[in-house]
Protein backbone atom coordinates (compact mmCIF):
# COMPACT_ATOMS: atom_id res chain seq x y z
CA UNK A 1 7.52 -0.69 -3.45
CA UNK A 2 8.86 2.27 -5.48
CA UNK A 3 12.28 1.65 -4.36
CA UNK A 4 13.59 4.78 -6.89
CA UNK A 5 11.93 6.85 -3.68
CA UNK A 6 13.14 4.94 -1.12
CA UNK A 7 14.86 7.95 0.77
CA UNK A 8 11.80 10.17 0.06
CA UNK A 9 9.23 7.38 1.43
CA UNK A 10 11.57 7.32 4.36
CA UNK A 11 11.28 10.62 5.31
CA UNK A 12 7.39 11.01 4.92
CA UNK A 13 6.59 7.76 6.99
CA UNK A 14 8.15 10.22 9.42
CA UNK A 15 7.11 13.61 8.65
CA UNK A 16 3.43 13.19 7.03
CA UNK A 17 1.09 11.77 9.51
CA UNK A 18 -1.44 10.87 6.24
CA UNK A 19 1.71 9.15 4.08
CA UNK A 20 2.05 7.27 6.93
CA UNK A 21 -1.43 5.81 7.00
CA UNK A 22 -1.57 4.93 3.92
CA UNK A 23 1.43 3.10 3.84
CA UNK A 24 0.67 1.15 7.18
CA UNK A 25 -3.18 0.36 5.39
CA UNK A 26 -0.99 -0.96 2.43
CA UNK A 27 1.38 -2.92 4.07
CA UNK A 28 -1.61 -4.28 6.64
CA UNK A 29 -3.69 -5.41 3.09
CA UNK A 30 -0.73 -7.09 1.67
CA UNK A 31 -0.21 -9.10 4.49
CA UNK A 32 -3.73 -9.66 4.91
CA UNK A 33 -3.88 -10.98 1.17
CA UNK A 34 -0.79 -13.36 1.37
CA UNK A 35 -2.12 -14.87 4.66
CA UNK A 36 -5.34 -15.61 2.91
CA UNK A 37 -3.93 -16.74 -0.32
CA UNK A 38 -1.92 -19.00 2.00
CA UNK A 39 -5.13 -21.00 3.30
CA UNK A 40 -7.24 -19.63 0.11
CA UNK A 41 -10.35 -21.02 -0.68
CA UNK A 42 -12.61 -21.00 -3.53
CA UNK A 43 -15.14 -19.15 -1.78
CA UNK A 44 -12.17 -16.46 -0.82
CA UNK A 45 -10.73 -15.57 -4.07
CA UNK A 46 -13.52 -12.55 -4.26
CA UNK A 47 -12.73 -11.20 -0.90
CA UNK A 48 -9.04 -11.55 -2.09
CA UNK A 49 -9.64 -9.32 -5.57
CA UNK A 50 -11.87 -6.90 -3.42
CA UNK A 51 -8.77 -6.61 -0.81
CA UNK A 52 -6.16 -6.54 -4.21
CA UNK A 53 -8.06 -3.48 -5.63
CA UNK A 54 -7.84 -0.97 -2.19
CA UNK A 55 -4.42 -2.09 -1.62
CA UNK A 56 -3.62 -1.20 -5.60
CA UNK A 57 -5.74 2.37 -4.67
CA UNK A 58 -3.76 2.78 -1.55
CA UNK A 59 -0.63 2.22 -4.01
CA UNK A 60 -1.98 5.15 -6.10
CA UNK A 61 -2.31 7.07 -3.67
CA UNK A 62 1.05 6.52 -2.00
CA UNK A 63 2.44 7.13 -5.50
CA UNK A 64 0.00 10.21 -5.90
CA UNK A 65 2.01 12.12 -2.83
CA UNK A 66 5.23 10.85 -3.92
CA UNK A 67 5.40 12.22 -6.89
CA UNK A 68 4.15 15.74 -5.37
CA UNK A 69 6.63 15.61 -3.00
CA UNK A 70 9.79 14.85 -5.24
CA UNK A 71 8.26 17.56 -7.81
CA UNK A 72 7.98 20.41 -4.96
């Protein structure tokens, strides 16, 4: 993810208690998704787009701070 701010992301998993969140809650959903789409059922695939759209927000977010950061 956003590998042209690889460095930067490095630094604020370490230095920004709220970056770090959000990029644990990220990495949580997308394993969370791929272990459901794994053993997916019909009756899933809802609870799979509902768990695809927050981990796309916590993307936007993540990108959100990045892109303050690199700009200050």
């Amino acid at each position: 993810m956003f590998p042209e701010h690889r460095d930067l992301i490095t630094q604020l998993k370490t230095t920004d208690r709220h970056f770090m969140r959000l990029f644990d809650q990220h990495n949580a959903l997308d394993q969370k998704i791929k272990n459901m789409e794994a053993s997916a059922s019909p009756a899933k695939h809802e609870e799979i787009e509902t768990l695809k759209k927050e981990k796309l927000s916590l993307k936007d977010q993540i990108y959100t701070v990045l892109k303050k950061t690199a700009a200050a």
